[in-house]
N, C-alpha and C. Protein backbone atom coordinates (compact mmCIF):
# COMPACT_ATOMS: atom_id res chain seq x y z
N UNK A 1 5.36 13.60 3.41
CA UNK A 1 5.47 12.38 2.67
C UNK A 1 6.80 12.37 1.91
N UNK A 2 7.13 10.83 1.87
CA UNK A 2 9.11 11.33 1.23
C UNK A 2 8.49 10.73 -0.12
N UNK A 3 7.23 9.75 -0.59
CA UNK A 3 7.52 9.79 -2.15
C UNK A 3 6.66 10.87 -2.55
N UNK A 4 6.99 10.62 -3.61
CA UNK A 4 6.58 11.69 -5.21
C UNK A 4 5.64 11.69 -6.02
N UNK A 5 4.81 9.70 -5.99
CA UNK A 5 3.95 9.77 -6.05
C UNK A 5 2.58 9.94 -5.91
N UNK A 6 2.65 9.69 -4.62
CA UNK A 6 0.98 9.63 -4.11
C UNK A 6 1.32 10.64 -2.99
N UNK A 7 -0.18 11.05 -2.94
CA UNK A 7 -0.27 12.60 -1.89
C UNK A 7 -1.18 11.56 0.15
N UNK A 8 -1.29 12.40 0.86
CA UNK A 8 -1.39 11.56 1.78
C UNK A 8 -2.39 10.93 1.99
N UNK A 9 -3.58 11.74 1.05
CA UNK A 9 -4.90 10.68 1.69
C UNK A 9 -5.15 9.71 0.46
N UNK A 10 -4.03 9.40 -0.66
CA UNK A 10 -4.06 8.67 -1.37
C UNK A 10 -3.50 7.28 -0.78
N UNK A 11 -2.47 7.89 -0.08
CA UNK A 11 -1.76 6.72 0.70
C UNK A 11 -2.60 6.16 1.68
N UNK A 12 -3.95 7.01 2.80
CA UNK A 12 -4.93 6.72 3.60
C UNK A 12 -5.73 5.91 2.79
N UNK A 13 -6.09 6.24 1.61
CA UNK A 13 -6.96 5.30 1.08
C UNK A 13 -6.36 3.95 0.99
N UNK A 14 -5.35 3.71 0.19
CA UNK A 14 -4.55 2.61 -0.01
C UNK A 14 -4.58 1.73 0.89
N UNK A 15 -4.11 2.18 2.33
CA UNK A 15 -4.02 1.45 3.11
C UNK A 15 -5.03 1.13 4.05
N UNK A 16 -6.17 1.98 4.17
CA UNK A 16 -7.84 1.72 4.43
C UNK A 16 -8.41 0.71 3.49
N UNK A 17 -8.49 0.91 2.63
CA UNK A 17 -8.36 -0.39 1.24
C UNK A 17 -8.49 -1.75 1.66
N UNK A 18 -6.76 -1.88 1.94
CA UNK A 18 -5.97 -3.00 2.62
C UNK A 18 -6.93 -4.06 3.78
N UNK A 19 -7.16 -2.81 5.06
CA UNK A 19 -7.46 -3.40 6.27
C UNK A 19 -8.94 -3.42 5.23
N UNK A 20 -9.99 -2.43 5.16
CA UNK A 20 -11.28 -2.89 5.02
C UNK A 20 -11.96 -4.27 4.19
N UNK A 21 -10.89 -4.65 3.70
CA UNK A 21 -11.03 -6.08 2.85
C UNK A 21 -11.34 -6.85 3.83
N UNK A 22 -10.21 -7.06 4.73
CA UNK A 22 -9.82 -8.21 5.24
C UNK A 22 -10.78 -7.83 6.72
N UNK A 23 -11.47 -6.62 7.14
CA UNK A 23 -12.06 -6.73 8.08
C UNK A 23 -13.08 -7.49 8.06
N UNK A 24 -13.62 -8.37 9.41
CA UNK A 24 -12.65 -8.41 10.91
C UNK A 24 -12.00 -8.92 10.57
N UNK A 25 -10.76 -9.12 10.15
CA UNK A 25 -9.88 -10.17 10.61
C UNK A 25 -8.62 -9.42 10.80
N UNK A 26 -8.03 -9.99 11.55
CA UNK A 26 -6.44 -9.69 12.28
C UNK A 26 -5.61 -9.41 10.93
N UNK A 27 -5.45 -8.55 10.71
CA UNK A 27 -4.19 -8.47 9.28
C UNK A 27 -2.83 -7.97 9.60
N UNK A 28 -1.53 -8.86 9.10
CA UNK A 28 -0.86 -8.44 9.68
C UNK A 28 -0.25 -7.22 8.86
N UNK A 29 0.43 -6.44 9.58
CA UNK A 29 1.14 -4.69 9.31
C UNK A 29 1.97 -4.87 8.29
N UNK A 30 1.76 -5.26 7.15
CA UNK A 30 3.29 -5.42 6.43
C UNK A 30 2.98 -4.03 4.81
N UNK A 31 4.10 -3.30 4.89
CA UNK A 31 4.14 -2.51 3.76
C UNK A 31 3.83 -2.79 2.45
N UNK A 32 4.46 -3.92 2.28
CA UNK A 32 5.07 -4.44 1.01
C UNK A 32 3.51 -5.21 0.65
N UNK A 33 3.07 -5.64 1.69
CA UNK A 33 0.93 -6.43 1.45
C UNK A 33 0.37 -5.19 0.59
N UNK A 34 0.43 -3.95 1.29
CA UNK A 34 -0.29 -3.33 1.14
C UNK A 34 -0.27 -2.71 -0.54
N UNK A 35 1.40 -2.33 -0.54
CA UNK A 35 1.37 -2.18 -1.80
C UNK A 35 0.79 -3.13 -3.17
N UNK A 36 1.13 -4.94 -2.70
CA UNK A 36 0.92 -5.72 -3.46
C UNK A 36 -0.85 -5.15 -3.70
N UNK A 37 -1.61 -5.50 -2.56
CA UNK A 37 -2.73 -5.08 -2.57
C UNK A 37 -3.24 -3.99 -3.86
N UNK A 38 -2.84 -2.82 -3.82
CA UNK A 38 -2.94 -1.84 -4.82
C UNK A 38 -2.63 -2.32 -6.17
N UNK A 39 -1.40 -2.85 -6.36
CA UNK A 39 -0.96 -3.39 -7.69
C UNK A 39 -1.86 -4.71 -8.24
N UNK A 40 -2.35 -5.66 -7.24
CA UNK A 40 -3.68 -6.12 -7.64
C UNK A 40 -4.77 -5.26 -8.06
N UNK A 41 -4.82 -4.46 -7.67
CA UNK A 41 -5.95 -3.77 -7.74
C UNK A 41 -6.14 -3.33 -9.15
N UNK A 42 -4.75 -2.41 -9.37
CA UNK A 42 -5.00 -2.07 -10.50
C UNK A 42 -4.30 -2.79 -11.83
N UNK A 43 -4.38 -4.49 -11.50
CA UNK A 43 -4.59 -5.66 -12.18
C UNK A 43 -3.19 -5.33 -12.74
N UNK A 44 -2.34 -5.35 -12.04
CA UNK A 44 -0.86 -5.70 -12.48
C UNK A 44 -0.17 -6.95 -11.96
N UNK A 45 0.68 -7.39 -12.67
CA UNK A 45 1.24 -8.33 -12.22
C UNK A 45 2.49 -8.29 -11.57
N UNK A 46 2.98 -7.43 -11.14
CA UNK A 46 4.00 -6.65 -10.64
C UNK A 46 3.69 -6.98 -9.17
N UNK A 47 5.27 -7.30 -8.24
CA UNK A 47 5.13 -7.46 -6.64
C UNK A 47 6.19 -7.09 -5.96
N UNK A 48 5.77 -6.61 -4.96
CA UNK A 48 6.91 -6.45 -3.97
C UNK A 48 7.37 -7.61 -3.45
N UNK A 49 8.56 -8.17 -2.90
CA UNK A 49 8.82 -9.33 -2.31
C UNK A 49 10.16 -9.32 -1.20
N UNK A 50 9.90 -9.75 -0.05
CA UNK A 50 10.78 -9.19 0.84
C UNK A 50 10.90 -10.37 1.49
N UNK A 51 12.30 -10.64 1.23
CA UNK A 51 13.03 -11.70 1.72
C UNK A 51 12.76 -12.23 3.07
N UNK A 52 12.51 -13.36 3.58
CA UNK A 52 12.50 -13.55 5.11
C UNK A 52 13.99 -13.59 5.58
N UNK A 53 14.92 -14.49 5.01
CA UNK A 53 16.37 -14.84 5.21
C UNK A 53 16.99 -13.77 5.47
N UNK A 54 16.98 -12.98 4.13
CA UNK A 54 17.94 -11.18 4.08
C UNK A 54 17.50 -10.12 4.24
N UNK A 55 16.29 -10.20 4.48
CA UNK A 55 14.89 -8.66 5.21
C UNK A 55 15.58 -7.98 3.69
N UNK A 56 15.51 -8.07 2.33
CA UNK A 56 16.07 -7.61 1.38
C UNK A 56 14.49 -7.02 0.72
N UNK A 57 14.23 -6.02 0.67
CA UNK A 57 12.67 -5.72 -0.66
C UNK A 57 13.29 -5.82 -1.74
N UNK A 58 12.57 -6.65 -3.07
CA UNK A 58 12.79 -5.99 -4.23
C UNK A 58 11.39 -5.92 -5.17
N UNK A 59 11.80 -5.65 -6.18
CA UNK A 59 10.34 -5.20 -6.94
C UNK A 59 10.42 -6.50 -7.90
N UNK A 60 9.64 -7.00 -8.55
CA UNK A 60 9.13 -8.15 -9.29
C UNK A 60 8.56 -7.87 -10.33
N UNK A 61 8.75 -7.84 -11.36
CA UNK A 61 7.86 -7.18 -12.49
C UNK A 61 7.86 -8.23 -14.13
N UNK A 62 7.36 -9.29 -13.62
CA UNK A 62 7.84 -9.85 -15.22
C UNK A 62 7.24 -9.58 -16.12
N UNK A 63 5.80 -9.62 -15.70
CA UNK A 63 4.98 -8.74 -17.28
C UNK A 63 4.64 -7.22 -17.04
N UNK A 64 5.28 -6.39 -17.61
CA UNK A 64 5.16 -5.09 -17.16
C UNK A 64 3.95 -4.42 -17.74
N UNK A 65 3.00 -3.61 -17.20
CA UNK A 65 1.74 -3.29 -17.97
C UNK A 65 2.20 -2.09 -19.22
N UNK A 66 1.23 -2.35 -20.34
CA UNK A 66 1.30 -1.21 -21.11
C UNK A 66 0.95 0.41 -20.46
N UNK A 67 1.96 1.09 -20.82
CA UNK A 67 1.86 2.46 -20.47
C UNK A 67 0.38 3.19 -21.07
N UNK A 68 -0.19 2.82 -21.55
CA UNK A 68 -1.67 3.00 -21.67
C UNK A 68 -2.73 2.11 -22.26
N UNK A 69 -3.80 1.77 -21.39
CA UNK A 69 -4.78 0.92 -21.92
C UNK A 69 -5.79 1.50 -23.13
N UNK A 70 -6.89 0.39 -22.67
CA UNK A 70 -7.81 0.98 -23.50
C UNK A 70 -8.60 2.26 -23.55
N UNK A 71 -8.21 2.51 -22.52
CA UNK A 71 -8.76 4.16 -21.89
C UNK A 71 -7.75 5.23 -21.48
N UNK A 72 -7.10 4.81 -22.19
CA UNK A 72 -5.49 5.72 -21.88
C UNK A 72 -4.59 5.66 -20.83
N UNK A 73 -4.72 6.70 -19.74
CA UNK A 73 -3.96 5.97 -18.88
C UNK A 73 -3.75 5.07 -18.21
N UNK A 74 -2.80 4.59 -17.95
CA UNK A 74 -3.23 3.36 -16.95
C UNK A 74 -2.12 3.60 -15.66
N UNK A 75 -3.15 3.43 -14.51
CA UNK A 75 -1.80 3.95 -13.08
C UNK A 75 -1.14 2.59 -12.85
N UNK A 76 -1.71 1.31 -13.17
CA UNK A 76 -0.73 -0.08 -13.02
C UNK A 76 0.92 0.63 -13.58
N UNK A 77 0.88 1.12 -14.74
CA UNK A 77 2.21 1.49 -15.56
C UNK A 77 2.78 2.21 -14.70
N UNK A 78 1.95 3.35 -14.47
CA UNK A 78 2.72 4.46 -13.55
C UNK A 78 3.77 4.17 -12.44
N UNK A 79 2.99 3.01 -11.55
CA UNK A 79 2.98 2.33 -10.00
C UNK A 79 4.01 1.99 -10.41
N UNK A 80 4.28 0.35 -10.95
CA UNK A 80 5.17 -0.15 -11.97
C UNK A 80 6.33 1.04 -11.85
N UNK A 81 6.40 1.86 -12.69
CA UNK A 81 7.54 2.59 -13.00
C UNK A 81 7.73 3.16 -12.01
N UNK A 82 7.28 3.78 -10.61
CA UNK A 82 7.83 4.13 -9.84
C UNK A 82 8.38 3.38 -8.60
N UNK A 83 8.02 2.00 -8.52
CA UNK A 83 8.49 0.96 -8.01
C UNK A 83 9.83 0.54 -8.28
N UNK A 84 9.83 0.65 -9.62
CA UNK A 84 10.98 0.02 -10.40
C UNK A 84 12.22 0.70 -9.98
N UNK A 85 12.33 1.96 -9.30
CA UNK A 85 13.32 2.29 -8.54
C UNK A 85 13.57 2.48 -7.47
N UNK A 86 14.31 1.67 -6.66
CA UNK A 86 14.76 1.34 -5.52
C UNK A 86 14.76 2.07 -4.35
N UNK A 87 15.00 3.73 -4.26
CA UNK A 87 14.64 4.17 -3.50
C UNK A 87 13.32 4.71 -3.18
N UNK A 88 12.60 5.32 -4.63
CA UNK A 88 10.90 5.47 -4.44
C UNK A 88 10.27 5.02 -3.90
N UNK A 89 10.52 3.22 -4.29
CA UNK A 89 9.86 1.99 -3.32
C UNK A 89 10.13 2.38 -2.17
N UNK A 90 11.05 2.71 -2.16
CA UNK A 90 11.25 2.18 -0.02
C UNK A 90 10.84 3.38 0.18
N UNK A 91 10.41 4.87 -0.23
CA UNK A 91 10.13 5.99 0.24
C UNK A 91 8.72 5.59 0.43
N UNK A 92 8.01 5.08 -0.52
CA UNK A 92 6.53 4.65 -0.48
C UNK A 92 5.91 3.17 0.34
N UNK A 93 7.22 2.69 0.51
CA UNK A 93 7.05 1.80 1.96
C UNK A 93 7.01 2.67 3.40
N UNK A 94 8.44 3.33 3.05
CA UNK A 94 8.03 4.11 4.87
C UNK A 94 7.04 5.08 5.06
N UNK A 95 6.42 5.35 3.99
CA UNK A 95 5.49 6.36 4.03
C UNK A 95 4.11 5.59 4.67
N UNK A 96 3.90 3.99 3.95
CA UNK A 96 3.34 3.42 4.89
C UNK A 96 3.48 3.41 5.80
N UNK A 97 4.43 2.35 6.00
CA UNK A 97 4.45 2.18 7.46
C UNK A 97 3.91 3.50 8.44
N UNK A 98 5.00 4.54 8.47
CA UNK A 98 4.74 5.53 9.10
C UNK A 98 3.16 6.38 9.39
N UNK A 99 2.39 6.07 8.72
CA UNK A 99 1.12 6.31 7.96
C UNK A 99 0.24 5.00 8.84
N UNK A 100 0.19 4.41 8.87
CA UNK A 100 0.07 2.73 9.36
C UNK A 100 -0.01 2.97 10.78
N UNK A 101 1.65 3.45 11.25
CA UNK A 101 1.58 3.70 12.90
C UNK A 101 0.64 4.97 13.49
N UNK A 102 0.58 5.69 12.42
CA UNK A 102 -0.37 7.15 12.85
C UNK A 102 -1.43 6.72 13.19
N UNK A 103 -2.34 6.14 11.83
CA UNK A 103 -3.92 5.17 12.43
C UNK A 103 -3.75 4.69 13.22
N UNK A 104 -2.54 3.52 14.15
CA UNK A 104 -3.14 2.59 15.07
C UNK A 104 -2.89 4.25 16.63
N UNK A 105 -1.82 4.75 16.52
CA UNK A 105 -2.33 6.00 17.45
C UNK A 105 -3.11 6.85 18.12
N UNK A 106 -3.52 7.42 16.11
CA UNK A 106 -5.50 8.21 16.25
C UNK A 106 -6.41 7.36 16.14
N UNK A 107 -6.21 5.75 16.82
CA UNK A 107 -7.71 4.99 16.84
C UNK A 107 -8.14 4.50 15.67
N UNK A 108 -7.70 4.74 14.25
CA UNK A 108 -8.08 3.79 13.19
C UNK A 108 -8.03 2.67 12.84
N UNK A 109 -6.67 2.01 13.73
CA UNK A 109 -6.69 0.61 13.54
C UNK A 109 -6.33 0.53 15.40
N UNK A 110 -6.66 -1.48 15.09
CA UNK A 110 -6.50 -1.63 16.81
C UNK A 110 -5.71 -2.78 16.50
N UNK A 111 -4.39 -2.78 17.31
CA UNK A 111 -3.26 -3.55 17.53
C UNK A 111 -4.07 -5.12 18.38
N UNK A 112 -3.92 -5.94 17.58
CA UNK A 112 -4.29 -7.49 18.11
C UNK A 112 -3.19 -8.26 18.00
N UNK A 113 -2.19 -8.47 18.65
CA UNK A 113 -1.05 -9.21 18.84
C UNK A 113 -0.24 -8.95 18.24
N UNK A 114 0.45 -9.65 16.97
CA UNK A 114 1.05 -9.23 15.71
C UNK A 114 0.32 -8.41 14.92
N UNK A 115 -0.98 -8.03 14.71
CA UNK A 115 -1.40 -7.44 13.50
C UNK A 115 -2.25 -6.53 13.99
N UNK A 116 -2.95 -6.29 12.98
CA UNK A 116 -4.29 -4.59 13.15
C UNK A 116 -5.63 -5.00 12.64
N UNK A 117 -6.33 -4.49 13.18
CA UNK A 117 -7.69 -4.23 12.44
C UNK A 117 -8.55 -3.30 12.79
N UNK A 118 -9.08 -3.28 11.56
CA UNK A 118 -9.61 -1.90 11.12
C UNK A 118 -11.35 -1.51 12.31
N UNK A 119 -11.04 -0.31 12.77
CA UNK A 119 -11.83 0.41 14.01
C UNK A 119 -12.88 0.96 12.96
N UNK A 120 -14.23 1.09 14.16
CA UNK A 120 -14.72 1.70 13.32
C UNK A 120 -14.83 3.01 12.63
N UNK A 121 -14.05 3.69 13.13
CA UNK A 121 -12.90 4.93 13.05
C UNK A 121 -12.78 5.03 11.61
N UNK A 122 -11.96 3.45 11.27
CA UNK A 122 -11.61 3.26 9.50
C UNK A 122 -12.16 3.09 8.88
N UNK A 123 -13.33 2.56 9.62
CA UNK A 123 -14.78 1.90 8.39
C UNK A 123 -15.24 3.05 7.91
N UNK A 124 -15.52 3.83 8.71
CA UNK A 124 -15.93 5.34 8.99
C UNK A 124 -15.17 6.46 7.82
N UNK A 125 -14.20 6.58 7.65
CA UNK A 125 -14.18 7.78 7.35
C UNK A 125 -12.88 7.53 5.98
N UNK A 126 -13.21 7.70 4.99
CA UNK A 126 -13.39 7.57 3.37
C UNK A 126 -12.07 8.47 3.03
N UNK A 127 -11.80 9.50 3.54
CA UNK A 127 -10.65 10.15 3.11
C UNK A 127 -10.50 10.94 4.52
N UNK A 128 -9.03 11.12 4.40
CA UNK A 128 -8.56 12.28 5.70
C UNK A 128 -8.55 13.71 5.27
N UNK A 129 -8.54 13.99 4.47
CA UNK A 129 -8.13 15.74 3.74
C UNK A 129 -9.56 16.15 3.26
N UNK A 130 -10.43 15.90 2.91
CA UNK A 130 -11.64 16.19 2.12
C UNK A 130 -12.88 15.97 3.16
């Protein structure tokens, strides 16, 4: 894995996450969903946004979360701050992606035209390391 933050079956979850929402339906492969996905998740308002015109990513952050909630930590902040620099992001994009192409390989996801969906392979199985 090239980022720093998340370990690999954190990134499996993330992106099992992603597809199991939207299963069945055709979802298309995009990094930058997936991340948004997570940063919803953990109720930030923070986005990835990737240009159609200039294929440009950048990070979006107008209300930035407090570095700790009501329960102390909070990983919105964390995410947030490791987004916020330019190469992390894109390390934790290709880590998708790359991660992304492995499942549709070992049978976790199944390629439907432009997009994927999740096998029962993915429905199936909750973490890769454990």
């Amino acid at each position: 894995m090239k980022n720093t933050l998340y370990s690999i079956d954190i990134v499996y979850r993330i992106i099992r996450s992603y597809y199991v929402k939207r299963f069945p339906y055709n979802t298309e492969p995009n990094s930058a969903n997936v991340v948004n996905d997570e940063l919803a998740r953990l109720h930030s308002s923070a986005r990835i946004v990737t240009g159609s015109a200039t294929n440009i990513t950048t990070f979006e952050n107008p209300n930035p979360s407090e570095a700790a909630n009501d329960f102390g930590y909070n990983p919105g902040f964390v995410l947030e701050e490791y987004l916020s620099d330019g190469p992390s992001m894109n390390y934790l994009l290709e880590d998708i992606r790359e991660m992304r192409e492995w499942l549709f390989r070992a049978g976790y996801l199944y390629k439907d035209g432009k997009g994927h969906i999740a096998t029962e392979t993915l429905l199936r199985t909750g973490t890769l390391t454990s």
